[in-house]
Protein backbone atom coordinates (compact mmCIF):
# COMPACT_ATOMS: atom_id res chain seq x y z
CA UNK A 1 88.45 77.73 101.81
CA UNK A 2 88.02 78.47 105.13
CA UNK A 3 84.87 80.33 106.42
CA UNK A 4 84.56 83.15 108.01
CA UNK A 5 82.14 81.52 110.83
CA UNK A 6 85.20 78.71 110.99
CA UNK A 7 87.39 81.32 111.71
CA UNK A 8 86.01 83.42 114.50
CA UNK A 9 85.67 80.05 116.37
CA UNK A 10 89.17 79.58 115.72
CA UNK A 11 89.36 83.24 117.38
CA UNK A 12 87.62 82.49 120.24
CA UNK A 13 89.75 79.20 121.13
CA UNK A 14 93.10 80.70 120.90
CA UNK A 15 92.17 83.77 122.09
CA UNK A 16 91.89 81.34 125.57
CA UNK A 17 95.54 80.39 124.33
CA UNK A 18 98.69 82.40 126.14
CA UNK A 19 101.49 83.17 123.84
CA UNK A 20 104.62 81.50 124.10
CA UNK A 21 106.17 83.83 127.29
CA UNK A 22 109.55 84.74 125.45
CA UNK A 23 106.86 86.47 122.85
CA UNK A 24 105.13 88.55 126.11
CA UNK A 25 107.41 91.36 126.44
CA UNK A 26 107.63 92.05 122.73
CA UNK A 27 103.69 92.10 122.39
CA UNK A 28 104.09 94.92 125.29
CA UNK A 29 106.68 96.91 124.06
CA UNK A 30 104.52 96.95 120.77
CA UNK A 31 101.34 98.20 122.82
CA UNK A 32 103.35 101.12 124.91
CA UNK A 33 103.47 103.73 122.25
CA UNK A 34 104.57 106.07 125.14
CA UNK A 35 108.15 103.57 125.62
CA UNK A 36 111.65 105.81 124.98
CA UNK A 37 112.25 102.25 123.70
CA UNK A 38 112.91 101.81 119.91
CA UNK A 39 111.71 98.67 118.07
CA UNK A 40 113.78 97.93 115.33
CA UNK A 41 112.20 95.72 112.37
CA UNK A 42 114.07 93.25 110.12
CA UNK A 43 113.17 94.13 106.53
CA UNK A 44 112.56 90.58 104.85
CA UNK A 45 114.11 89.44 107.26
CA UNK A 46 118.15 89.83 108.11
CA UNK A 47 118.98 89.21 104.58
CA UNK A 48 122.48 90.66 104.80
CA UNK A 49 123.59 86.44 104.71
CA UNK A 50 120.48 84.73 103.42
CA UNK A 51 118.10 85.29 100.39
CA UNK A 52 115.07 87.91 101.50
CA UNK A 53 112.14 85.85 102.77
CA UNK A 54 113.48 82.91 103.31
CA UNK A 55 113.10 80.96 106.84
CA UNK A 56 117.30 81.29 107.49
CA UNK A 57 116.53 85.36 107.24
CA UNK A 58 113.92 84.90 109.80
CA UNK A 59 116.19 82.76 112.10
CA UNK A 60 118.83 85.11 111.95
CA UNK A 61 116.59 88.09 112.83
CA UNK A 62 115.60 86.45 115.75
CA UNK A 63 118.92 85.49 116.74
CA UNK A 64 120.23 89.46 116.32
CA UNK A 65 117.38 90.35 119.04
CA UNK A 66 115.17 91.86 116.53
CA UNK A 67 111.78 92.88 117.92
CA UNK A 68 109.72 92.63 113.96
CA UNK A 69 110.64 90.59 111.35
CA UNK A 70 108.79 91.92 107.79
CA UNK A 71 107.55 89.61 105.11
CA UNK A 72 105.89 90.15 101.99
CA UNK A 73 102.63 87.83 101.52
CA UNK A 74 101.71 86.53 97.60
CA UNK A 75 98.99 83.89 96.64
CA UNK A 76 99.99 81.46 94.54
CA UNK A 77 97.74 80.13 91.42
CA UNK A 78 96.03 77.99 93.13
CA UNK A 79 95.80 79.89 96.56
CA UNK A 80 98.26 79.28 98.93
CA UNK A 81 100.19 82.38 100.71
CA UNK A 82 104.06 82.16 100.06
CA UNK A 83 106.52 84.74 100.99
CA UNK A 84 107.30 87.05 97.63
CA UNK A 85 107.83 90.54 97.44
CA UNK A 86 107.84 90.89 93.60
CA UNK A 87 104.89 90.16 91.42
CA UNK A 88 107.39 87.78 89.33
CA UNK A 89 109.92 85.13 90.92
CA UNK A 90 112.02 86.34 88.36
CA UNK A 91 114.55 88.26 90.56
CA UNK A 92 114.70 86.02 94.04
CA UNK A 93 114.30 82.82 92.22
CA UNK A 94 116.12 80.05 90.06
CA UNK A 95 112.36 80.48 87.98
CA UNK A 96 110.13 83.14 85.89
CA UNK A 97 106.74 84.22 85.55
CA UNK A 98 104.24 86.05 88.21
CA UNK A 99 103.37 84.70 91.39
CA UNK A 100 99.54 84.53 90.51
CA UNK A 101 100.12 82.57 87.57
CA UNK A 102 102.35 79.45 89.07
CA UNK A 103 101.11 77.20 91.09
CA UNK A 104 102.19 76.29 94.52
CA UNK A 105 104.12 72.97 93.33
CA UNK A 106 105.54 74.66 90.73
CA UNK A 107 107.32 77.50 92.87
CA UNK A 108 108.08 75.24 95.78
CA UNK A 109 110.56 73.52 93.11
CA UNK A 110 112.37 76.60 92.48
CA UNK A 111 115.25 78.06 94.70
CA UNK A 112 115.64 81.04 96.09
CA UNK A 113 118.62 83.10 94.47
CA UNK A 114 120.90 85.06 97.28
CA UNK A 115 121.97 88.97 96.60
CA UNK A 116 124.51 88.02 94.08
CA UNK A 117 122.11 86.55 92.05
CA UNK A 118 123.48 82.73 92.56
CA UNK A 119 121.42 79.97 93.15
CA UNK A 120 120.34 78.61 96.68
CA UNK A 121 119.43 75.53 98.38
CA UNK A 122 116.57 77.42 99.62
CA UNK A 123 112.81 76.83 98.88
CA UNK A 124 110.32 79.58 99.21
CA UNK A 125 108.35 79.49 102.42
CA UNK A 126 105.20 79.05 102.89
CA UNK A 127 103.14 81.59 105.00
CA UNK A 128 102.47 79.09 107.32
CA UNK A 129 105.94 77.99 107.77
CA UNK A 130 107.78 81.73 108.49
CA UNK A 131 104.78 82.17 111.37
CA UNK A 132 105.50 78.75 112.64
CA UNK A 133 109.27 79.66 112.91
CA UNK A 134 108.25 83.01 114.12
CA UNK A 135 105.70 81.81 116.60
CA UNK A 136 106.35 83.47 120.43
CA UNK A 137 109.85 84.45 119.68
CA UNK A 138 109.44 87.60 117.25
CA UNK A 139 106.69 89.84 115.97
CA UNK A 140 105.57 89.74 112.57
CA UNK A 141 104.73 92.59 110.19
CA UNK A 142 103.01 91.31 106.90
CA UNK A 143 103.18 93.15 104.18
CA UNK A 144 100.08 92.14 102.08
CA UNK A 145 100.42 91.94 98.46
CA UNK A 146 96.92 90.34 98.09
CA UNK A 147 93.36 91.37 98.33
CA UNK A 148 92.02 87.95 98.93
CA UNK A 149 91.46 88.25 102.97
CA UNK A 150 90.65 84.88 104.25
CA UNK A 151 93.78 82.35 103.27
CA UNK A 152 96.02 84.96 105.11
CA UNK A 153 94.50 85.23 108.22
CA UNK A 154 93.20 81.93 108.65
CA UNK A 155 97.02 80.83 108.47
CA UNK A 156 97.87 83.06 110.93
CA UNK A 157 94.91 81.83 113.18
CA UNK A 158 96.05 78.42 112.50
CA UNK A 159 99.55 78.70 113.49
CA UNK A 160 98.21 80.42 116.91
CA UNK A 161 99.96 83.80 115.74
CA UNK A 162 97.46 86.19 115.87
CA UNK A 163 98.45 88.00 118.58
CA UNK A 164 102.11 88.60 117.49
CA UNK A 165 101.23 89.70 113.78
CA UNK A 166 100.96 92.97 112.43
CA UNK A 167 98.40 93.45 108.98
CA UNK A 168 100.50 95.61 106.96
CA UNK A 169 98.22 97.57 104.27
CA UNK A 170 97.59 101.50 102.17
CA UNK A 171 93.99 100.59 102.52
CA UNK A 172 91.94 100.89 105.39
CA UNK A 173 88.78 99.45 104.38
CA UNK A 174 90.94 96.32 103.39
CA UNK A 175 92.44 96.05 107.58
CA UNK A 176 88.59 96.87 108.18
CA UNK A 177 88.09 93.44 106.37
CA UNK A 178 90.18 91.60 108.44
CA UNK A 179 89.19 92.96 111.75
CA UNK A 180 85.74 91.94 110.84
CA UNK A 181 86.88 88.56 110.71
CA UNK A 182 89.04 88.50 113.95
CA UNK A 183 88.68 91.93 115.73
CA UNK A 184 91.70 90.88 117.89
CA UNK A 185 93.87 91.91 114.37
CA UNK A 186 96.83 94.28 114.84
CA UNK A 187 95.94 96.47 112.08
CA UNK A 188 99.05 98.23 110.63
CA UNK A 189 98.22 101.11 108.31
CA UNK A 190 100.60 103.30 106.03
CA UNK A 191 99.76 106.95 106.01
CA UNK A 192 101.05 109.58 103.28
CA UNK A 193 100.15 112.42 105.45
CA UNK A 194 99.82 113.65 108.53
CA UNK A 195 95.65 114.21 107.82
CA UNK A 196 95.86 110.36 106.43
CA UNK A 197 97.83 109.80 110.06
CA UNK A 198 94.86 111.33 111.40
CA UNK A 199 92.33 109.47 109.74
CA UNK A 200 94.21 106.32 110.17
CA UNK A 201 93.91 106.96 114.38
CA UNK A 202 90.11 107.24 114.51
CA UNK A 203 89.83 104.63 112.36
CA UNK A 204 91.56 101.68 113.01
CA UNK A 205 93.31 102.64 116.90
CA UNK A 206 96.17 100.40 115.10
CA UNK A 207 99.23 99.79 117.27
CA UNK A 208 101.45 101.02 114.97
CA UNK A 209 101.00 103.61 111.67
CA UNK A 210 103.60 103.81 109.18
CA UNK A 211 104.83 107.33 107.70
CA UNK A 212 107.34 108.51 105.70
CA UNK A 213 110.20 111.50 106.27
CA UNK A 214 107.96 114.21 104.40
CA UNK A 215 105.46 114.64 107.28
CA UNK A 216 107.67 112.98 110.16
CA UNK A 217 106.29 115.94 112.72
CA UNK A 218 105.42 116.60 116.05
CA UNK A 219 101.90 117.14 114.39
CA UNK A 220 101.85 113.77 112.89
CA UNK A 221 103.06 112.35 116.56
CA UNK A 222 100.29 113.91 117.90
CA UNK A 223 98.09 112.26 115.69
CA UNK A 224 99.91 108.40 116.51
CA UNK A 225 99.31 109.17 120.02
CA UNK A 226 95.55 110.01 119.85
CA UNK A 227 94.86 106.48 119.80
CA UNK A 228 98.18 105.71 121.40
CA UNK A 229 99.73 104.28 118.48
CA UNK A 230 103.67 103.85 117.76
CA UNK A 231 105.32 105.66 114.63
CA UNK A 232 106.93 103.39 112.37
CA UNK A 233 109.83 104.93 109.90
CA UNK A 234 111.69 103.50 107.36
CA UNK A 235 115.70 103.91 107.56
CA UNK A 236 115.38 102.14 103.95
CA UNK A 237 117.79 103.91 101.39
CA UNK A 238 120.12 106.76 102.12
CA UNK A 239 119.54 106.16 106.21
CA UNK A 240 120.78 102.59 105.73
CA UNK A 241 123.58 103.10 103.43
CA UNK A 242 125.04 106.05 106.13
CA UNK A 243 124.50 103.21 108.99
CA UNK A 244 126.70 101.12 106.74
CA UNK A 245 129.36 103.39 106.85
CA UNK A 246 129.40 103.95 110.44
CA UNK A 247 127.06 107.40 110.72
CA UNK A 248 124.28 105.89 112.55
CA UNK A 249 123.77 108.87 114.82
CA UNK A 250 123.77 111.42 111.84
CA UNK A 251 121.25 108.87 109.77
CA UNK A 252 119.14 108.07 112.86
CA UNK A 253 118.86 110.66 115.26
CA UNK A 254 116.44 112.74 112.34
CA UNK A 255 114.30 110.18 112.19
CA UNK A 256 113.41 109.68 115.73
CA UNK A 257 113.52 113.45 116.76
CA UNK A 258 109.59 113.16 116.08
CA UNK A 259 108.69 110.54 117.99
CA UNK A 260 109.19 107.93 116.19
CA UNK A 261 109.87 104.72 117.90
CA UNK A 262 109.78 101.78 115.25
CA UNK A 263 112.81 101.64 112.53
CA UNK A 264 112.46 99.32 109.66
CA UNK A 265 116.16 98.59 108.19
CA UNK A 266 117.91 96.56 105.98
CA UNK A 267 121.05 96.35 108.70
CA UNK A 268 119.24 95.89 112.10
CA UNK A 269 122.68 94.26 113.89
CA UNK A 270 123.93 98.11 113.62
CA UNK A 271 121.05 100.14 114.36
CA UNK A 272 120.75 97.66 117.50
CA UNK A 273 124.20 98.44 118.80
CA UNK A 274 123.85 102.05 117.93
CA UNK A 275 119.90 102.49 119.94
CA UNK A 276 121.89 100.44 122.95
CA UNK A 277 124.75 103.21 122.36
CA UNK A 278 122.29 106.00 123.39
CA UNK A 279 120.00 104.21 125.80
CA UNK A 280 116.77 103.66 123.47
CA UNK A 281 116.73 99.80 123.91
């Protein structure tokens, strides 16, 4: 495995590396938590065509104009991060059994199943293949369903993403773990209140902190912009479903009356068209 002293030197070299330029504006947008300008995020990808984390559902993301694709990050057997939301493969692929327990060759035979269920021609991607797709054209939120720090991040070193990649995590002392390693991390922390919102701020300064409907307030804005961080919300569920039949403004326009300024959504071609519709893109 890679060490950690490995690592920071990888830091330090690509940290002398500019991003690819189409990737520049993005990485600002992400940094001006004061912007009118909505980001809208790609959960799993655009998977309204292709299977959820697959490379196509990255692709097409990119080619809607979304600003953050999100990807769910698993460890296989014998170490290697694949993209997985599950614990099991059972649902999203032509196999069974929990990520953890199958090795890498063993799920890279497998296909990914699409939302009917059917069968694919699709292998699931390696980590290191969705950043290299990803690299300077779209920002990357992982969501991190492992504890084990180092085969993560020294992937996303190695593919010369670090700059473009959110860490996506409930616990702090976990993104604390990976800014220890490369301090240039964008730490991305979910909050369950405004006090965690709070705590979150001092802590970590992240660009971003996630928070749900229940304490989407002009006291937990406050809080974001302390350490001038953007508000992520999910339009997951009941949001997405009225988006689908055509009620974006009466879906969106509570989520966002906060401050809010990042939308994660399982239809981001519509809530695109509808933030251009009212000037927040």
């Amino acid at each position: 495995m890679t060490s950690i002293r490995l690592l920071l030197a990888l830091v330090i070299v690509l940290a002398a590396t500019p991003l690819a330029r189409a990737q520049d504006p993005l990485i600002a947008a992400l940094k001006d938590a004061s912007s009118s300008r909505v980001l809208v995020a790609a959960h799993r990808g655009a998977h309204d065509i292709h299977p959820e984390n697959s490379l196509p559902a990255i692709e097409r993301a990119i080619a809607l104009g979304v600003d953050i694709v999100e990807i769910d990050v698993r460890l296989t057997k014998d170490g290697v991060p694949i993209l997985m939301h599950d614990r099991t493969v059972d649902r999203t692929t032509t196999g069974s059994g929990a990520v953890s327990d199958l090795t890498f060759d063993t799920i890279r035979a497998l296909r990914l199943k699409d939302a009917t269920g059917a069968a694919t021609d699709l292998i699931v991607p390696t980590l290191a293949e969705a950043l290299t797709a990803a690299h300077g054209r779209i920002l990357v939120d992982l969501d991190l369903k492992t504890a084990d720090v180092e085969p993560t991040i020294s992937r996303v070193i190695e593919t010369g993403t670090l700059g473009q990649v959110l860490f996506f995590n409930g616990d702090y002392d976990h993104l604390k773990r990976f800014l220890a390693i490369a301090p240039a991390t964008l730490v991305f922390p979910r909050a369950h209140s405004t006090k965690e919102a709070v705590q979150a701020a001092a802590m970590l300064a992240p660009e971003a902190i996630h928070i749900d409907e229940g304490f989407n307030t002009d006291a937990t804005h406050q809080a974001a912009m302390s350490s001038d961080s953007r508000m992520w919300i999910n339009a997951l569920g009941e949001p997405d479903q009225m988006v689908a039949a055509g009620k974006a403004s009466e879906a969106l326009s509570p989520l966002l009356a906060h401050g809010a300024s990042i939308i994660q959504t399982d239809h981001p071609a519509a809530i695109i068209a509808w933030l251009e519709s009212v000037g927040r893109r």
